[in-house]
C-alpha atoms as a PDB file:
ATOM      1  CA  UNK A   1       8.130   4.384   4.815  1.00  0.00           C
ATOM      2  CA  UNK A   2       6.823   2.628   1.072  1.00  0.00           C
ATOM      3  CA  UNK A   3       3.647   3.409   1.981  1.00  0.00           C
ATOM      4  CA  UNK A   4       4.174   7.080   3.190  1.00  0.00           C
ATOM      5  CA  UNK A   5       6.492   7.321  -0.024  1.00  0.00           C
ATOM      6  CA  UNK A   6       3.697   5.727  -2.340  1.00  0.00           C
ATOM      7  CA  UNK A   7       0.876   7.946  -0.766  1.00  0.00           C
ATOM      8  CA  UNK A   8       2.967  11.218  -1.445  1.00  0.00           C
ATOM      9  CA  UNK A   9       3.417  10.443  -5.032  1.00  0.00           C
ATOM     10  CA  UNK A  10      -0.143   9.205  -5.737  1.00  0.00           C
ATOM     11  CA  UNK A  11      -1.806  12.255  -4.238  1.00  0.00           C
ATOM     12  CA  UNK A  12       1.091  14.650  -5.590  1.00  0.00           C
ATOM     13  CA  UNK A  13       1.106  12.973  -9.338  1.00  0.00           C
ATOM     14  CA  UNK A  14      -2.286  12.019  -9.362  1.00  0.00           C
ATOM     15  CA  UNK A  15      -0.432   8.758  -9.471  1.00  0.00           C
ATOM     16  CA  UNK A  16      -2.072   5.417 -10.494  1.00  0.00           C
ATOM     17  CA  UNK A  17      -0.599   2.014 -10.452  1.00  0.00           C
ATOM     18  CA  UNK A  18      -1.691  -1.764 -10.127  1.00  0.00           C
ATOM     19  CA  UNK A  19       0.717  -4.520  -9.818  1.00  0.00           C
ATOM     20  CA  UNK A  20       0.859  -7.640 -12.681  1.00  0.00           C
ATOM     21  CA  UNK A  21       2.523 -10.652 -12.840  1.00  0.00           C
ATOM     22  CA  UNK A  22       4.114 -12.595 -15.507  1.00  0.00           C
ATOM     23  CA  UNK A  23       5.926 -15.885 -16.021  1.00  0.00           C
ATOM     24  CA  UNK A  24       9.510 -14.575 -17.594  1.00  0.00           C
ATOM     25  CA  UNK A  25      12.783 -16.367 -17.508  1.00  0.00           C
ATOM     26  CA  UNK A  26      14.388 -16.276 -13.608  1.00  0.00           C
ATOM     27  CA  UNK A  27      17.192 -18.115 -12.027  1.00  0.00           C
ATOM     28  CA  UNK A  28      16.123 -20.648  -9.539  1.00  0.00           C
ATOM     29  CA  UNK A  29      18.463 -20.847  -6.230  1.00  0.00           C
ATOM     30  CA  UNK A  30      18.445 -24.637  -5.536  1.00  0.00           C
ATOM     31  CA  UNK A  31      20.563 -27.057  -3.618  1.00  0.00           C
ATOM     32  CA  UNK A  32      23.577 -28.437  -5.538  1.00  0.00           C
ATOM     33  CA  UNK A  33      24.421 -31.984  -5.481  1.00  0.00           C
ATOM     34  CA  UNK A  34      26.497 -32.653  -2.684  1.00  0.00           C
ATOM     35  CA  UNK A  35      24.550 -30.725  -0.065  1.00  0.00           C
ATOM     36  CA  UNK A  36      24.679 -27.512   1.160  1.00  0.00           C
ATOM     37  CA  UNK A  37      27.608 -25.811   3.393  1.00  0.00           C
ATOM     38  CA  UNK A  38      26.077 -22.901   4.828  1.00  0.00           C
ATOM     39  CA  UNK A  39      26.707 -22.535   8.550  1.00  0.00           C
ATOM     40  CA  UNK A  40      23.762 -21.974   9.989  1.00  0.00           C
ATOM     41  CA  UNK A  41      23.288 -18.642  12.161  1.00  0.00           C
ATOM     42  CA  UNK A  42      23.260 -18.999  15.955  1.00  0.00           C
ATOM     43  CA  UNK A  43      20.241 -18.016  17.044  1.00  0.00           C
ATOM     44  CA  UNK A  44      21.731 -16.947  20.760  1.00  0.00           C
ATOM     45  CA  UNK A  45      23.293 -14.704  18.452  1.00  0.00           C
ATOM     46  CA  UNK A  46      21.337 -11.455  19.223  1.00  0.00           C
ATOM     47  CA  UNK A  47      23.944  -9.035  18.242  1.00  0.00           C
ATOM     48  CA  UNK A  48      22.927  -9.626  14.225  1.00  0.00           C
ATOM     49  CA  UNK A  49      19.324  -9.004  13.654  1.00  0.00           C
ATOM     50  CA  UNK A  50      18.333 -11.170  10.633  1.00  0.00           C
ATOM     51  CA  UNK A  51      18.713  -9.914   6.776  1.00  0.00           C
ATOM     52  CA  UNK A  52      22.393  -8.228   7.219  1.00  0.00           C
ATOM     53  CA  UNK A  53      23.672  -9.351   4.238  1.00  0.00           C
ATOM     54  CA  UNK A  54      25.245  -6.933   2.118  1.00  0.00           C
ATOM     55  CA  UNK A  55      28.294  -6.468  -0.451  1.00  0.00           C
ATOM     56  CA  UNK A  56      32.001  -6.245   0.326  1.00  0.00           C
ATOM     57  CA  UNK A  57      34.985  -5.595  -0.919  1.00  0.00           C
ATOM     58  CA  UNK A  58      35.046  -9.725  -1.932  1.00  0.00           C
ATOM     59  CA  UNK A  59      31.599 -10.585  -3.067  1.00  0.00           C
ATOM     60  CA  UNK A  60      28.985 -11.008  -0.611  1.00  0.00           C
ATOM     61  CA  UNK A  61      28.931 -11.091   3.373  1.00  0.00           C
ATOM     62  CA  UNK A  62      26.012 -11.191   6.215  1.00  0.00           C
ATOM     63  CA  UNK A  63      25.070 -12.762   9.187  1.00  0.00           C
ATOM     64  CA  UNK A  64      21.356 -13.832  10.447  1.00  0.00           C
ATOM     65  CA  UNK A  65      20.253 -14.633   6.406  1.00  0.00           C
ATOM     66  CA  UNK A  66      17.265 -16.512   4.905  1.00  0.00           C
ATOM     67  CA  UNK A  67      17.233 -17.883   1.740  1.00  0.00           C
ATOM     68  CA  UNK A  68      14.223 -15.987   0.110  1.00  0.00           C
ATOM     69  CA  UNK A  69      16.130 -12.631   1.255  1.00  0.00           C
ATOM     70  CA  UNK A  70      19.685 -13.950  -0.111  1.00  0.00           C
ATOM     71  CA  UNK A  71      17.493 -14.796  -3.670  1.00  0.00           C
ATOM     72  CA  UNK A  72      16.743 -11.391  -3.531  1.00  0.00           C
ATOM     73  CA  UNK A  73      20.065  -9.883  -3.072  1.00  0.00           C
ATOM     74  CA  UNK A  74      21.214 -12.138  -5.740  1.00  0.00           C
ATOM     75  CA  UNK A  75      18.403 -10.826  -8.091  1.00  0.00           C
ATOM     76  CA  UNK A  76      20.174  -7.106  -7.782  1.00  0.00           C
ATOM     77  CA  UNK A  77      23.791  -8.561  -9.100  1.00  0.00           C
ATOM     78  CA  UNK A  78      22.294 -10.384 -11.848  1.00  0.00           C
ATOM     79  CA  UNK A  79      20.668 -10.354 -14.972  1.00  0.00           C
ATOM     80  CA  UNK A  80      17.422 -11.810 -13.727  1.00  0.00           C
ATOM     81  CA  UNK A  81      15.251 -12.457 -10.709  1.00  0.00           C
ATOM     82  CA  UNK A  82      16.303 -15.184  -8.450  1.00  0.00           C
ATOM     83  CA  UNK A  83      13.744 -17.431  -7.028  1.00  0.00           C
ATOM     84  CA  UNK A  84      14.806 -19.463  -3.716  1.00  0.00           C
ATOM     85  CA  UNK A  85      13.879 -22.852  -4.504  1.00  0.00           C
ATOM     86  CA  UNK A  86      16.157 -24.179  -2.411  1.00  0.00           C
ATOM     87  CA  UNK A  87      13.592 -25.512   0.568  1.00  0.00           C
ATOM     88  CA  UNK A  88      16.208 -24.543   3.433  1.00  0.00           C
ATOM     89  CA  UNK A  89      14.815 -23.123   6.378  1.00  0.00           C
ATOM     90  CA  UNK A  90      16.244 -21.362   8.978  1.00  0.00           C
ATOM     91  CA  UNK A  91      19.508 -18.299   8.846  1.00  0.00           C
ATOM     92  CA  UNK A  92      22.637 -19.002   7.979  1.00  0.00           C
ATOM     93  CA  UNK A  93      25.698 -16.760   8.187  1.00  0.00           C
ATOM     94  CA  UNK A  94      26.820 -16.139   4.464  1.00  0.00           C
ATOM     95  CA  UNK A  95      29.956 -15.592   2.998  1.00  0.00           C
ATOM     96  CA  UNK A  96      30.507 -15.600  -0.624  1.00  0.00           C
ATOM     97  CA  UNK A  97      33.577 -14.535  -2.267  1.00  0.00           C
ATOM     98  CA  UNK A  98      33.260 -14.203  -6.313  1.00  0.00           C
ATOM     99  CA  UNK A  99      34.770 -11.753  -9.096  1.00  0.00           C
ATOM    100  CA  UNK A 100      32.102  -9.004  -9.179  1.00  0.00           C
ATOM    101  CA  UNK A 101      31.711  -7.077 -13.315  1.00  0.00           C
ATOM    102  CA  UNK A 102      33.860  -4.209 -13.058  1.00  0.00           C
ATOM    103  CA  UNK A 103      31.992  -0.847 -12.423  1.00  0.00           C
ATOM    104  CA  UNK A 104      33.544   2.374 -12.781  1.00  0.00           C
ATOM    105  CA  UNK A 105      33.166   4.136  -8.960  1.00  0.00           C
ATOM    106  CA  UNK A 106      31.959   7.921  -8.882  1.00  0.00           C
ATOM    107  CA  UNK A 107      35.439   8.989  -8.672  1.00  0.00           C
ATOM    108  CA  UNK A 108      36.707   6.940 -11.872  1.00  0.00           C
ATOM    109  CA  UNK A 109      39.049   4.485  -9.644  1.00  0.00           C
ATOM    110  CA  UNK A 110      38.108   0.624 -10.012  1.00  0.00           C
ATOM    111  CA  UNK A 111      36.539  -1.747  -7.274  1.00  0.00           C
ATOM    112  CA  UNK A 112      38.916  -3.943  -5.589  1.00  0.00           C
ATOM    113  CA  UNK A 113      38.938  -7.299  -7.224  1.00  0.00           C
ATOM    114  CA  UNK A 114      40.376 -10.503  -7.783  1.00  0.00           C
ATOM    115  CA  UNK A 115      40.190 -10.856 -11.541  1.00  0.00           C
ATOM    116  CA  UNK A 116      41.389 -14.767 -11.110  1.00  0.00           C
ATOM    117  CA  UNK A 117      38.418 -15.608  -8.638  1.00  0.00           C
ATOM    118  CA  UNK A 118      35.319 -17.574  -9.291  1.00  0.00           C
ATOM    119  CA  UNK A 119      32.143 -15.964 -10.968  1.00  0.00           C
ATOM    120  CA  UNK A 120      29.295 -15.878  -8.819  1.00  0.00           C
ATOM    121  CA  UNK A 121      27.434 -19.529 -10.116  1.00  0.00           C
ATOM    122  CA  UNK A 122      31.385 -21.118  -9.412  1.00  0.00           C
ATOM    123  CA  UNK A 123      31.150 -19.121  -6.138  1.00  0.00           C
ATOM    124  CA  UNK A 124      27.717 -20.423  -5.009  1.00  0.00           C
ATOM    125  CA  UNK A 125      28.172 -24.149  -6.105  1.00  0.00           C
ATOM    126  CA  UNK A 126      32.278 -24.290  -4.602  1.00  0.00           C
ATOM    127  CA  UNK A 127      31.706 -22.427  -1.542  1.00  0.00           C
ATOM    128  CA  UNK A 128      27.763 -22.969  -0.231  1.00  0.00           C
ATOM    129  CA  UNK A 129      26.534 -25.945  -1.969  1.00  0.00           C
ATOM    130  CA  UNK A 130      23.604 -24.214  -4.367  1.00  0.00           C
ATOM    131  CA  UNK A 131      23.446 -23.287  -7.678  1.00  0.00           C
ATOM    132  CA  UNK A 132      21.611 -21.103 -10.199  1.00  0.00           C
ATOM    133  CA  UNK A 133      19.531 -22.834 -12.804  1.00  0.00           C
ATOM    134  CA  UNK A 134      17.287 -20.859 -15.786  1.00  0.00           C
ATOM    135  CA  UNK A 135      13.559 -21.703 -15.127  1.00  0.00           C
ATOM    136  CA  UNK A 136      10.333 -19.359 -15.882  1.00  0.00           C
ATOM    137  CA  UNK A 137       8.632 -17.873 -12.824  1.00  0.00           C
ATOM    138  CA  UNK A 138       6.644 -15.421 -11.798  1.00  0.00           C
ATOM    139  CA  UNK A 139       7.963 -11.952 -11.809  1.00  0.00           C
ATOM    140  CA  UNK A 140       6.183  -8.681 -10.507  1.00  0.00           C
ATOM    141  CA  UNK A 141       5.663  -5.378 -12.154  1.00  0.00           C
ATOM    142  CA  UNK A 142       4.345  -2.530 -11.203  1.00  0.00           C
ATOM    143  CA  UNK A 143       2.368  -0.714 -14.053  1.00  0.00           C
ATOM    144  CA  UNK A 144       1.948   3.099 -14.247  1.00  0.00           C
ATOM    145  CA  UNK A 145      -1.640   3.379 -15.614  1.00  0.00           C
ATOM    146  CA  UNK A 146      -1.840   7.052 -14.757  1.00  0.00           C
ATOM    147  CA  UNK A 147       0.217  10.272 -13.892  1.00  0.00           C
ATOM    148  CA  UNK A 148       0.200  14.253 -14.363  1.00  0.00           C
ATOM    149  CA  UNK A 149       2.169  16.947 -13.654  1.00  0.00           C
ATOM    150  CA  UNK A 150       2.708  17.781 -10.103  1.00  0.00           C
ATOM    151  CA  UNK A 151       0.812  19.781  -7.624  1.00  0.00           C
ATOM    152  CA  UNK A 152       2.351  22.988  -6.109  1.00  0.00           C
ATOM    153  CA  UNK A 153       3.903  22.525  -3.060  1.00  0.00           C
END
């Protein structure tokens, strides 16, 4: 689908792009201290193909997760890009309940929240054993070198 998606524009904007990398300030996803306390995902479990995770109403919930994908989601609540440094292999089943920022929804009514619950680093480090430290890594952009006005349909 990217690639239909990213012929479409190129032929219909006369789109060009190249991708660059550069070492910026990211978190790093590592192990905390006393171990990690993930439970680790079942693989009889067929029912849950893997990368389900996904926010709720609490934080964070998904079975059949790795921990480059969960750096990932974790990149699109915060700040910054999250690396997984954490060296775990495997899928774990991942529950994380934190205080999420406030957002206004579409139709002006608050998220459900629990303003006296953790932040997310509290959440990660009291409830699966990691923890987000600042580092520099590589992070990817994607440069628009040239575009025009579209065709006609």
């Amino acid at each position: 689908m990217h690639l239909m998606l990213a012929r479409l524009l190129e032929d219909r904007f006369q789109l060009e792009v190249r991708h660059e990398t550069r070492e910026l300030p990211v978190w790093a996803l590592v192990v905390d201290k006393g171990g990690p306390k993930l439970p680790s995902h079942d693989p009889a479990d067929i029912d849950h193909p893997p990368l389900g995770l996904g926010p709720n109403r609490r934080g964070l919930a998904g079975p059949n997760v790795n921990m480059t994908y969960f750096a990932f989601v974790l990149s699109r609540l915060l700040d910054r890009n999250v690396i997984d440094r954490t060296g775990l292999p495997g899928y774990y089943d991942i529950s994380l309940d934190f205080v999420r920022d406030i957002v206004q929804r579409p139709d002006g009514a608050e998220p459900p929240t629990n303003p006296n619950g953790p932040d997310v680093f509290r959440a990660l480090r009291e409830q699966l054993g990691l923890r987000l430290e600042s580092a520099k890594g590589p992070v990817e952009f994607l440069v628009i070198e040239h575009a025009q006005k579209p065709s006609a349909n």
